[in-house]
Protein backbone atom coordinates (compact mmCIF):
# COMPACT_ATOMS: atom_id res chain seq x y z
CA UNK A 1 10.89 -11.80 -23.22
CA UNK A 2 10.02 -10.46 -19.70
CA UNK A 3 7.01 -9.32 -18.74
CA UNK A 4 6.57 -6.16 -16.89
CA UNK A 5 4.18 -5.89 -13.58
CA UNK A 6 2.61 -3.27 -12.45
CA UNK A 7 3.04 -3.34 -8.55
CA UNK A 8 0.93 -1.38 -6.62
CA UNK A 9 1.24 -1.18 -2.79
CA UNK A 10 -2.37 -0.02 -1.54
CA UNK A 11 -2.10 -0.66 2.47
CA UNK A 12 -5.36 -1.38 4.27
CA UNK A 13 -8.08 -0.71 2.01
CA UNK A 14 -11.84 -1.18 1.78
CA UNK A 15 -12.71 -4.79 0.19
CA UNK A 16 -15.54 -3.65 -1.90
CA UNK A 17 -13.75 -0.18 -3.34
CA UNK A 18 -10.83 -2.70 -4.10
CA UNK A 19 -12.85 -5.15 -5.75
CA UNK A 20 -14.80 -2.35 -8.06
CA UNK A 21 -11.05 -0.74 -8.86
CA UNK A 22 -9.67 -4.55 -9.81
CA UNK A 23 -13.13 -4.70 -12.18
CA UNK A 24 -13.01 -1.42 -13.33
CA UNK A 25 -9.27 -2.30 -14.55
CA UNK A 26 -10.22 -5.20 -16.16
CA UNK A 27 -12.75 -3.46 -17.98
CA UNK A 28 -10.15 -0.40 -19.23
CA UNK A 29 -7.67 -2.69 -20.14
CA UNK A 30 -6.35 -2.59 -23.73
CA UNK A 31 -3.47 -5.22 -25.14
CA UNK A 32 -1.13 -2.76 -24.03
CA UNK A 33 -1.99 -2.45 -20.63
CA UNK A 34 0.83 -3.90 -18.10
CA UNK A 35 -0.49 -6.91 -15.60
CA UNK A 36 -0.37 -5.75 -12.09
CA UNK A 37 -0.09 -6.98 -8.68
CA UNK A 38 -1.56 -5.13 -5.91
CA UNK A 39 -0.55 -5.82 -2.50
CA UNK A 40 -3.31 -4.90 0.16
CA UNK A 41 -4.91 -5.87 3.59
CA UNK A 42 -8.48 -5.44 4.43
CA UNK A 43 -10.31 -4.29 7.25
CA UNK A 44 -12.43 -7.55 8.67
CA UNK A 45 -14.52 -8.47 5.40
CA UNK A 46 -16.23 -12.14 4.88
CA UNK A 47 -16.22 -12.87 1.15
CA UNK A 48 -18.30 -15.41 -0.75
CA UNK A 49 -17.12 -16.25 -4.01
CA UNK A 50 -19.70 -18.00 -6.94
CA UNK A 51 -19.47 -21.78 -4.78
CA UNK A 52 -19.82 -19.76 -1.63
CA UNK A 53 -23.73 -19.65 0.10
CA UNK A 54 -24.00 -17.93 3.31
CA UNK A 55 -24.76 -21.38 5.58
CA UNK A 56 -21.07 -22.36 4.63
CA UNK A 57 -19.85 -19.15 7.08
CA UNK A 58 -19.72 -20.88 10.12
CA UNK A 59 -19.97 -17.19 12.58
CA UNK A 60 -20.06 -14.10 10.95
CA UNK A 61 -19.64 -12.75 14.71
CA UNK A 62 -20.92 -8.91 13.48
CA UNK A 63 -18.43 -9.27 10.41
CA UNK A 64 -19.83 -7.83 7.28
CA UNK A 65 -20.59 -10.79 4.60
CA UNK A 66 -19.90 -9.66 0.85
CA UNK A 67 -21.34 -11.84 -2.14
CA UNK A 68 -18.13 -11.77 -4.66
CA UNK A 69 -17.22 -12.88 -8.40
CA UNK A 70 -14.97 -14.86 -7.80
CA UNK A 71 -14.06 -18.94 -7.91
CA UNK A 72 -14.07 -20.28 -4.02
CA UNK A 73 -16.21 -20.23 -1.25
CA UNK A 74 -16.09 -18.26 1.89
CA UNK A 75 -12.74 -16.42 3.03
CA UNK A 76 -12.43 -14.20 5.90
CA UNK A 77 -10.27 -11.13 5.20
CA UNK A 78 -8.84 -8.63 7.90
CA UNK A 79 -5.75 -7.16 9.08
CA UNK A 80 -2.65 -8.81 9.16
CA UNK A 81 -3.54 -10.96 6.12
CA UNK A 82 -1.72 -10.33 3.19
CA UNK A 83 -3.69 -10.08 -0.06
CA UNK A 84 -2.40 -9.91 -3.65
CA UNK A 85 -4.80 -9.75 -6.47
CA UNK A 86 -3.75 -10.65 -9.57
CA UNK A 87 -4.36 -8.79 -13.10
CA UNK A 88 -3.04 -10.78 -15.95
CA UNK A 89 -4.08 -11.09 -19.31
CA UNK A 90 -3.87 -15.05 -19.78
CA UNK A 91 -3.81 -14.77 -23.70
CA UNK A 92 -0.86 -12.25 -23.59
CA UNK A 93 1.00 -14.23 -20.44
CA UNK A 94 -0.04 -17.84 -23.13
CA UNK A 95 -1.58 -19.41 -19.83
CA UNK A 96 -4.59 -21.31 -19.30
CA UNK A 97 -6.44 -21.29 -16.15
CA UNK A 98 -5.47 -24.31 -14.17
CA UNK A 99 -1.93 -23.33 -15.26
CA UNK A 100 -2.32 -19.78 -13.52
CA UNK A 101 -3.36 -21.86 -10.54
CA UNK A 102 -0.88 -23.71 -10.03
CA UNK A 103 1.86 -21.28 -10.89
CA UNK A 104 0.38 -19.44 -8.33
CA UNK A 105 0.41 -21.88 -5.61
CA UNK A 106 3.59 -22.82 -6.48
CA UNK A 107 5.51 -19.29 -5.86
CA UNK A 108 3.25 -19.38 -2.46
CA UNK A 109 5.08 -22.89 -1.83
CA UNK A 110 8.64 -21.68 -3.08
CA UNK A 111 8.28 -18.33 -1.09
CA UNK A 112 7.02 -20.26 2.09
CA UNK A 113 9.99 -22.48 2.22
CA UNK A 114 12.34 -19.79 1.74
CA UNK A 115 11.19 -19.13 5.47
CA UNK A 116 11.08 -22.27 6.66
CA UNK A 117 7.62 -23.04 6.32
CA UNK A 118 7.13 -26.55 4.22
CA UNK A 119 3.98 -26.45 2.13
CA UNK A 120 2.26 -27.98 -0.32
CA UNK A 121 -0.64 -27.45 -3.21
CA UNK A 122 -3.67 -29.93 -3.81
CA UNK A 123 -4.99 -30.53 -7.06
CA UNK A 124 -8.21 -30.57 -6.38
CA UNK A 125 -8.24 -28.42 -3.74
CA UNK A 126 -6.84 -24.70 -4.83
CA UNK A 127 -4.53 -23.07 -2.20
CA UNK A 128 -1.24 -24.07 -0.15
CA UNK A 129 -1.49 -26.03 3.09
CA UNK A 130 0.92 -26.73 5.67
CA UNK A 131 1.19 -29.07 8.76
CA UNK A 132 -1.02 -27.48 11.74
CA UNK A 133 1.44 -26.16 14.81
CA UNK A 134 -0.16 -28.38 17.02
CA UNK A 135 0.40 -31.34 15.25
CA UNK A 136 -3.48 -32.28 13.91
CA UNK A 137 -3.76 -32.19 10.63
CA UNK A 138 -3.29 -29.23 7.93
CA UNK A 139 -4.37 -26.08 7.81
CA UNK A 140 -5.21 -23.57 4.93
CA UNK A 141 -2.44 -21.24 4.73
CA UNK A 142 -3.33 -19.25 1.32
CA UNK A 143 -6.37 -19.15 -0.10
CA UNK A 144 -6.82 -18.57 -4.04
CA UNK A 145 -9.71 -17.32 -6.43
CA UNK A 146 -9.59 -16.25 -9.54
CA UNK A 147 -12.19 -14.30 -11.55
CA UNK A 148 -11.59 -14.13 -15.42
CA UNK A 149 -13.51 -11.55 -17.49
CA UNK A 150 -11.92 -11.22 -20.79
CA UNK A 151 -9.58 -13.37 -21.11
CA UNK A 152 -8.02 -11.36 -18.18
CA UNK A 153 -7.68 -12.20 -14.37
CA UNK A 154 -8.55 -10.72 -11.22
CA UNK A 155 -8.74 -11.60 -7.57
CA UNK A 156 -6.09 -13.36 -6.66
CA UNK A 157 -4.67 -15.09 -3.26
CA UNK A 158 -5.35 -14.49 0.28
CA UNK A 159 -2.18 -15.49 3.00
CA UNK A 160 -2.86 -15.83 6.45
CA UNK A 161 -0.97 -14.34 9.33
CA UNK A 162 2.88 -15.64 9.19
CA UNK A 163 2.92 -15.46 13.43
CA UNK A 164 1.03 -18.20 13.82
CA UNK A 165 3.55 -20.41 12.23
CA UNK A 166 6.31 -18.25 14.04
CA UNK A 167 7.85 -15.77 11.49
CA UNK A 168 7.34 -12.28 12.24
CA UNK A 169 6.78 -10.46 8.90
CA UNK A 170 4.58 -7.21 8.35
CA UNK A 171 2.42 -7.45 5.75
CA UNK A 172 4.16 -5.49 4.05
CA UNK A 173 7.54 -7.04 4.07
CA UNK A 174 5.94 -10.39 2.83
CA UNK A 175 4.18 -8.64 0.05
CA UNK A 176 7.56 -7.39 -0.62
CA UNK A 177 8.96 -10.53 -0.83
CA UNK A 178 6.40 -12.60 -2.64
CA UNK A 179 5.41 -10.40 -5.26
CA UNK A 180 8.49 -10.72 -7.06
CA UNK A 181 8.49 -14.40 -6.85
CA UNK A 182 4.97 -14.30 -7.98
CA UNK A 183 6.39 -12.13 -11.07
CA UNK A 184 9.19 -14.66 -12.45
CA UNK A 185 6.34 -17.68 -11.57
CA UNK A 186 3.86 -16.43 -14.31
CA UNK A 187 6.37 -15.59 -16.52
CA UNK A 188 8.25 -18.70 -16.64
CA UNK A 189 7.35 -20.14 -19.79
C-alpha cells in the first residue's frame, strides 16, 4: 500500500509563521489526514533546537536567534538552503523514531549521489556529511531535527547550498528532486 504525500511548495517564507503552520497541522491532524512535505527556504534565521543554548552560536552577526522545539542544536537557515519539513504520522507510516532518522538520511545520501556528491550518515551524529572541497575533513551537508507531538512528526532536514560542492541547482529544482525520493524512503517498508 502506498502512501500519499501532501507536497507543498511554499518558496521563501518566514521561519517562525512556518514553524506555527507545521504545529498548527500537527495539532488539526486526524487519522485521515495525508503526511506532507513542504519544501521552503528561509530568510536568514538562527534556530536553536531543545540541545541548542545560545553560547553554542558561534556569531549571530545581526542574525535573528529563534529558540525552537525541535531535536538538535543550532542551525543557521537563509536563502539558498533548501528546507523540507516533514509531517508524518509514525504510527500510521509503522516507524519508530531512529528509523525515521535514518530513512531520512538515507534518501539525502541516495539523492546526493545521484549528483555526484558521495555522502554518508553517522549514527550518533544525525545528518549527512561529505568530504570538505578543500580536502580537510567533513563537513555538515544536511542537517536533521525532528519534533514529535502525537505520535506525529514535524521539522524535518535542512540542506546546504549545492554550489559549494559544484552543482548548480535552485532550490527549487532540488526540492523537486528529493522530495520524491524522500516519499518512496518512508514508505519502504
Amino acid at each position: 500500500m502506498t502512501r500519499a504525500f501532501d507536497l507543498r511548495r511554499l518558496g521563501l517564507a518566514d521561519y517562525e509563521a512556518t514553524w506555527r503552520a507545521m504545529q498548527a497541522f500537527t495539532d488539526a491532524r486526524t487519522p485521515a489526514t495525508p503526511d506532507a512535505l513542504w519544501l521552503t527556504e528561509h530568510p536568514p534565521v538562527y534556530t536553536l533546537g531543545l540541545a541548542g543554548r545560545r553560547e553554542h552560536l558561534l556569531r549571530a552577526n545581526g542574525v535573528p536567534v529563534l529558540k525552537v522545539d525541535r531535536g538538535g542544536q543550532v542551525t543557521f537557515h537563509g536563502p539558498g538552503q533548501l528546507v523540507v519539513y516533514v509531517l508524518v504520522d509514525l504510527k500510521r507510516a509503522r516507524l519508530g523514531v531512529r528509523d525515521m532518522v535514518r530513512r531520512l538520511e538515507d534518501a539525502v545520501v541516495n539523492w546526493l549521489g545521484t549528483l555526484g556528491i558521495a555522502a554518508h550518515g553517522k549514527p550518533a551524529a544525525p545528518g549527512v556529511y561529505v568530504a570538505r572541497p578543500d580536502g580537510a575533513g567533513e563537513a555538515k551537508i544536511a542537517a536533521l531535527g525532528l519534533k514529535v507531538r502525537n505520535g506525529c512528526t514535524y521539522h524535518g532536514l535542512a540542506v546546504t547550498q549545492l554550489a559549494d560542492l559544484g552543482v548548480a541547482r535552485s532550490v527549487e529544482a532540488a526540492g523537486e528532486e528529493l522530495a520524491p525520493v524522500l516519499a518512496a524512503r518512508l514508505e519502504k517498508r
